[in-house]
Protein backbone atom coordinates (compact mmCIF):
# COMPACT_ATOMS: atom_id res chain seq x y z
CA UNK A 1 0.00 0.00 0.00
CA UNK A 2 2.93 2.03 0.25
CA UNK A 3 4.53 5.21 2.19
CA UNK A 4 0.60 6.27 2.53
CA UNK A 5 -0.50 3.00 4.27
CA UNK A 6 -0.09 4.40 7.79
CA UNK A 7 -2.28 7.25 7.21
CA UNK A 8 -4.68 5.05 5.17
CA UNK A 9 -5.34 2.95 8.03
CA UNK A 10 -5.16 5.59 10.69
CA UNK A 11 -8.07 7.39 8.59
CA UNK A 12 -9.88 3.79 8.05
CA UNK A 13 -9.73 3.41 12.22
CA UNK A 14 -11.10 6.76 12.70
CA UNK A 15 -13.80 6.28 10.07
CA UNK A 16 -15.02 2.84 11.57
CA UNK A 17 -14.62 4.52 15.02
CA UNK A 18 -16.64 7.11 14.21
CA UNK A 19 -19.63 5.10 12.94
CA UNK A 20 -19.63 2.47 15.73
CA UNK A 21 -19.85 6.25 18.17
CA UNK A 22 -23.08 6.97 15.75
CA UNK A 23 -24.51 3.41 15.70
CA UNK A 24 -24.02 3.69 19.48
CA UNK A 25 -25.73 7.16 20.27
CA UNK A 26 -29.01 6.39 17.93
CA UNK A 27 -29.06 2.98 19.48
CA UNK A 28 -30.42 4.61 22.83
CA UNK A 29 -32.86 6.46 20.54
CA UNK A 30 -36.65 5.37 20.68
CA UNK A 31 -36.94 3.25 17.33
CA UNK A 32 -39.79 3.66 15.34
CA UNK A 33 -42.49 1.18 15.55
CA UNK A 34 -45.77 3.08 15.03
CA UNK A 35 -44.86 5.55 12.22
CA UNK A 36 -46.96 9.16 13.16
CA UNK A 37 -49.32 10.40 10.62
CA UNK A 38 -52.04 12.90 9.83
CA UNK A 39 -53.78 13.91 13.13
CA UNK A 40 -56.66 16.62 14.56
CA UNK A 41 -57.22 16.05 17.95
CA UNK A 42 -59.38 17.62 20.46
CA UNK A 43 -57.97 18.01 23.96
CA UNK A 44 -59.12 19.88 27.69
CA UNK A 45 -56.32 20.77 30.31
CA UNK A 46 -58.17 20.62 33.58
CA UNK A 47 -56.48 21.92 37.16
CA UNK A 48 -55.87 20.07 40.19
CA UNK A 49 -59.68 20.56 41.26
CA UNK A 50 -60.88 18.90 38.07
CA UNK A 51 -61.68 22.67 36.77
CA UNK A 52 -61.59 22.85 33.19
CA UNK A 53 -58.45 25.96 32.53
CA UNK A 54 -58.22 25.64 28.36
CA UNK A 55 -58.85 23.85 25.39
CA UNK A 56 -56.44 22.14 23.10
CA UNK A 57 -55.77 20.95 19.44
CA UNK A 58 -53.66 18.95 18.43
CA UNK A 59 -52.81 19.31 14.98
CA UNK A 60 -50.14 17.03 12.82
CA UNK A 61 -48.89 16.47 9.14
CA UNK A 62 -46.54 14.11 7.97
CA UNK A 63 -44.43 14.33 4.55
CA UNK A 64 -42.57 11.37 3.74
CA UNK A 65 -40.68 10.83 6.97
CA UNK A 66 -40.88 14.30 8.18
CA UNK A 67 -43.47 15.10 10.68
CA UNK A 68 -44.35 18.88 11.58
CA UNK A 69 -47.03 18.46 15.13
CA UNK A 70 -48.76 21.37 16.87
CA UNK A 71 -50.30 21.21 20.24
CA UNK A 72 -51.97 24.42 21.27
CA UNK A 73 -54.26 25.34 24.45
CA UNK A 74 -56.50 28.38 24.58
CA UNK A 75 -57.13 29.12 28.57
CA UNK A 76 -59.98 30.33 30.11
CA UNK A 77 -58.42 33.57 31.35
CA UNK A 78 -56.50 34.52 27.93
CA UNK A 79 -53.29 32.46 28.50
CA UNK A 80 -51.57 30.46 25.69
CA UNK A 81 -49.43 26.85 25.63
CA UNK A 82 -48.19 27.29 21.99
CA UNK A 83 -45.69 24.55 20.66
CA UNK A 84 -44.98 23.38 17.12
CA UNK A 85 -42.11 20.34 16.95
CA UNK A 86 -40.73 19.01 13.88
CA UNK A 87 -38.89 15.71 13.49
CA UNK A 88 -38.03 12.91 11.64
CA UNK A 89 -39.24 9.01 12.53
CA UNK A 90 -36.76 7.38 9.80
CA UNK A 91 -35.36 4.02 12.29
CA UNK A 92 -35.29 6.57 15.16
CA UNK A 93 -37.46 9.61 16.32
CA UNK A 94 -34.65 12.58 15.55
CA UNK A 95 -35.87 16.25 16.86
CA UNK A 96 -35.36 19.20 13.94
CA UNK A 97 -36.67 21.72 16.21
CA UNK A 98 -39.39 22.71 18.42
CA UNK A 99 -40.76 26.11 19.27
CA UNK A 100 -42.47 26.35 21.94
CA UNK A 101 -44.66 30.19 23.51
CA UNK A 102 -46.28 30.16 27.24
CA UNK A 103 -47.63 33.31 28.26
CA UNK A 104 -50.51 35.03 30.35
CA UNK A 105 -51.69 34.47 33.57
CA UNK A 106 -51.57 30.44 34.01
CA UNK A 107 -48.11 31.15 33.34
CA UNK A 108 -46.21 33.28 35.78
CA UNK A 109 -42.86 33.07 34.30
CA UNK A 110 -43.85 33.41 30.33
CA UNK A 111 -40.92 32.21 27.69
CA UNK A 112 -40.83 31.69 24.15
CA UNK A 113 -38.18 29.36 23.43
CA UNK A 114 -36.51 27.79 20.04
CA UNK A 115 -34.41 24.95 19.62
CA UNK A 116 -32.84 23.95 16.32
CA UNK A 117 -31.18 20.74 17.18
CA UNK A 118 -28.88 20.15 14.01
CA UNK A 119 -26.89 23.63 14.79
CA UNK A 120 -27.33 23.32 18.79
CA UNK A 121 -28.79 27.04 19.24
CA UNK A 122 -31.13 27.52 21.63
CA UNK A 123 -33.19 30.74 21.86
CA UNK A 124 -35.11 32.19 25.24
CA UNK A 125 -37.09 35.01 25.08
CA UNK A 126 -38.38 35.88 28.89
CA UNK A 127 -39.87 38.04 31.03
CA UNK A 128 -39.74 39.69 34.42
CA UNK A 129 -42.78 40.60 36.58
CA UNK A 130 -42.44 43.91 35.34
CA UNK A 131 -42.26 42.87 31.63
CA UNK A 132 -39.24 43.41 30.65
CA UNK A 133 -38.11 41.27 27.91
CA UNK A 134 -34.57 39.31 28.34
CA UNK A 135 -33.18 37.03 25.48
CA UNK A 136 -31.01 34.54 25.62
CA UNK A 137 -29.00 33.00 22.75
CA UNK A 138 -26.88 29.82 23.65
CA UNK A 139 -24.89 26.89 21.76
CA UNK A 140 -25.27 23.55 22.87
CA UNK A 141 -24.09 20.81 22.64
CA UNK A 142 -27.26 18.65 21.77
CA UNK A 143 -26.89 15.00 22.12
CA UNK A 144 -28.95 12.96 19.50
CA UNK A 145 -31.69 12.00 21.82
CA UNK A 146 -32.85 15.57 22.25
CA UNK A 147 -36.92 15.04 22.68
CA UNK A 148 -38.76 18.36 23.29
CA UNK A 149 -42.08 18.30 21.79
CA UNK A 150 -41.50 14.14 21.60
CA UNK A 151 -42.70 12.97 24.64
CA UNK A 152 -45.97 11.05 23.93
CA UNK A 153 -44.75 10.19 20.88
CA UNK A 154 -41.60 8.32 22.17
CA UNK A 155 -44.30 6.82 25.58
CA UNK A 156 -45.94 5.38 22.26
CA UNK A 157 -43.36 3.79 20.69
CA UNK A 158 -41.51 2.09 23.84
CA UNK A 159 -39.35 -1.31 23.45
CA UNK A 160 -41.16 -3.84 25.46
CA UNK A 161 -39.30 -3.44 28.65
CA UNK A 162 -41.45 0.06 28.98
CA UNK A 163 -38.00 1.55 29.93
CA UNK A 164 -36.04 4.51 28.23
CA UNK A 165 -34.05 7.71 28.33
CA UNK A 166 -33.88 10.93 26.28
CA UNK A 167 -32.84 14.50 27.06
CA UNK A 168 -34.77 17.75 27.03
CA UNK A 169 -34.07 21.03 26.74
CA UNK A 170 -36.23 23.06 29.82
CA UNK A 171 -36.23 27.05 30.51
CA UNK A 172 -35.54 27.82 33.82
CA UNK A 173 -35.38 30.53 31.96
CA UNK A 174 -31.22 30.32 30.79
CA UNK A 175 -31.20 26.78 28.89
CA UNK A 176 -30.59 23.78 30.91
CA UNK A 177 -30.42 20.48 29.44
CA UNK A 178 -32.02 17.78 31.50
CA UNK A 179 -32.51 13.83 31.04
CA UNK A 180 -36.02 12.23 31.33
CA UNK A 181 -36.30 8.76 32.21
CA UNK A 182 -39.67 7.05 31.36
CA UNK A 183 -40.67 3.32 32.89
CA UNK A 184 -43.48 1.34 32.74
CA UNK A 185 -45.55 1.81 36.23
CA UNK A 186 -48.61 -0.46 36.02
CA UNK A 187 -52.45 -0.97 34.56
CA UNK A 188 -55.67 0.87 35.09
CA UNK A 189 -59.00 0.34 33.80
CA UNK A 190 -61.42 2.39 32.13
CA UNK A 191 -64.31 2.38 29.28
CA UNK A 192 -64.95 3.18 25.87
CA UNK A 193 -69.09 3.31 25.67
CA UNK A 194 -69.81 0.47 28.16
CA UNK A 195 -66.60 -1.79 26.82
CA UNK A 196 -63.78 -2.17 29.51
CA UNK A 197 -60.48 -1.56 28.28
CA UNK A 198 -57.11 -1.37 30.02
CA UNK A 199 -54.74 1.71 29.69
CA UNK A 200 -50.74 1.09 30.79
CA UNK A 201 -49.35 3.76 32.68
CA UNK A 202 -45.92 5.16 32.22
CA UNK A 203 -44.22 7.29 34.09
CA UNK A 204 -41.68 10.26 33.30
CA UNK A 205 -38.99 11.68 35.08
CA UNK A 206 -36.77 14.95 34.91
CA UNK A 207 -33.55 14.64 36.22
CA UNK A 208 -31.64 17.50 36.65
CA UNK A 209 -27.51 16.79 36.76
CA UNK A 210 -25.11 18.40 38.67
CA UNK A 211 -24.86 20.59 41.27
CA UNK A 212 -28.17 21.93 40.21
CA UNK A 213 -29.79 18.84 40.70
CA UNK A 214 -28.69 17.95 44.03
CA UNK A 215 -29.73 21.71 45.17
CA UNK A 216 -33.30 21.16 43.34
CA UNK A 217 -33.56 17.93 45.75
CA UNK A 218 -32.26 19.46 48.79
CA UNK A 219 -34.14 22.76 48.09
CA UNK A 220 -37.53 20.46 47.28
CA UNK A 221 -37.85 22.20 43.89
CA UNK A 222 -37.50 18.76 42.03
CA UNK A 223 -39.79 18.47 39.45
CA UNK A 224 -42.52 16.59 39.69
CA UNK A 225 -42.82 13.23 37.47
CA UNK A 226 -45.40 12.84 34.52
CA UNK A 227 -48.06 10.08 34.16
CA UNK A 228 -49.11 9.61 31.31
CA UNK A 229 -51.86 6.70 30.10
CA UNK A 230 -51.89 4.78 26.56
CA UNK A 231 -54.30 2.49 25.20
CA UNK A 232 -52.21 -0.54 23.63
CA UNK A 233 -52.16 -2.93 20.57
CA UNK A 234 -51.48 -2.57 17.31
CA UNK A 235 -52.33 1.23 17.00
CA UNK A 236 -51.31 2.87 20.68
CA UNK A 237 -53.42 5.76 21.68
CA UNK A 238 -52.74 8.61 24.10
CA UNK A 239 -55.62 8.67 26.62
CA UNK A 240 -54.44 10.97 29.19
CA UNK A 241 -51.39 12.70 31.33
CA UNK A 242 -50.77 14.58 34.52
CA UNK A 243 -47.84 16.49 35.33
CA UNK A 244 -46.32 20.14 34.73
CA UNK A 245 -47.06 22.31 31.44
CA UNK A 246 -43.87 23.99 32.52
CA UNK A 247 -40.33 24.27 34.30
CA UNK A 248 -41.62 24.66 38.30
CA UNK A 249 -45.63 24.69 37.17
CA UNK A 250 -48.16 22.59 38.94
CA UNK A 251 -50.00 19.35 37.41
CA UNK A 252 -51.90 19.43 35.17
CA UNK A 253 -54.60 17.05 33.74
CA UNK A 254 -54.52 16.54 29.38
CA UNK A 255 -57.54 14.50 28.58
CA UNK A 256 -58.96 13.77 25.41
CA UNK A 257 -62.38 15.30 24.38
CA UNK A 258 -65.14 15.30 21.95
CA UNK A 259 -66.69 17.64 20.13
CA UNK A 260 -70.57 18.94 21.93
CA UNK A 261 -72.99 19.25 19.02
CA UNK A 262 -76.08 22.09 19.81
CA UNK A 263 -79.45 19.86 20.61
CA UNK A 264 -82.12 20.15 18.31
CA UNK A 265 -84.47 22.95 18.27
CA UNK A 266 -87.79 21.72 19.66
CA UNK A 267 -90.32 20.46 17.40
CA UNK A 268 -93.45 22.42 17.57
């Protein structure tokens, strides 16, 4: 092979190491075994109390395997959850980017944050009590299991151990990338017009790293987990969740509606 052999095999090693580091990071990806499509769903957010506080949409398109998903939520008292994320489900669920707006009263600390995950820059727009707008512009270092905007959609897709990780990237409001861990937690039973049926019941996790994390457990500001319920089988549908809209927010209820048709005028 000649004088250039040593370089030809130190560029070989590099290239083989290189791909077994890729193989490696998108193997602790979710795979994709129920492939997302077209989608207009109707959703409530109710409070601790049961209380209805807004109602949602949840509007998705997908084009080839490139899926663009909205969810939205109109409150009762003029706030807004506003979040568009766009990925790709091609072997793996890969984030593009999600955008995501929270503002008004539900939401004492309002943000309107970007993330483009193929350049790592994350954008926070934020405001004081006073309203004074503060953006932040950062570069991270995104690892390929970045998942905000994914999270039902990964619960869906779950090996059959029910266990997982992924990161996230949370406002607090400076950027702070956190890891989720979801698990399996047990059964519960409901009905579908007088039929039993059983939902599984996962449950998520943030966990923050670092010194930040063991102040958030020593200060009791950890947040709270996520449950979220899926009917099984060969098409998995989300029923339900409870946990924080936001970074330090309370639970929340998401629960599937219908639409309420007007009765029929009286018949004279």
């Amino acid at each position: 092979m000649g004088a250039n052999a040593p370089n030809l095999k130190h560029w070989l090693a590099l290239f083989l190491l290189g791909t077994a580091l890729e193989a490696s990071v998108l193997a602790d990806a979710v795979a994709v075994r129920h492939p997302e499509g077209i989608v207009h769903g109707f959703l409530i957010l109710k409070g601790a109390d049961g209380s209805i506080l807004a109602d949602g949409d949840l509007i998705q398109n997908a084009h080839g395997d490139t899926v663009t998903s909205r969810l939205v939520f109109h409150f009762r008292d003029g706030s807004l959850h506003d979040e568009t994320v766009v990925y790709r489900q091609r072997g793996t669920f890969q984030m593009i980017s999600d955008h995501q707006v929270q503002k008004g009263p539900s939401f004492p600390h309002p943000i309107d944050i970007t993330v483009d995950a193929a350049s790592g820059r994350v954008s926070v727009k934020s405001w004081d009590k006073d309203g004074k707008e503060k953006t932040t512009d950062e570069q991270m270092k995104l690892p390929a299991d970045i998942a905000n905007g994914l999270i039902l959609t990964l619960i869906k897709n779950l090996p059959a151990s029910g266990a997982a990780t992924a990161s996230m990237v949370a406002a607090t409001p400076k950027p702070l990338l956190v890891k989720l861990d979801f698990a399996r937690e047990g059964e519960d039973s409901l009905s579908v017009g007088g039929t039993k049926r059983t939902a599984t019941r996962y449950v998520v996790k943030i966990e923050i790293g670092g010194v930040k994390g063991v102040l958030a457990d020593l200060l009791g500001k950890k947040p709270p987990d996520t449950h979220v319920w899926i009917l099984g089988g060969e098409a998995p549908a989300f029923l339900k969740s409870t946990g924080p809209l936001s970074m330090g927010g309370p639970p929340w209820t998401i629960e599937l509606t219908s639409p309420n048709w007007p009765k029929a005028a009286a018949t004279k």
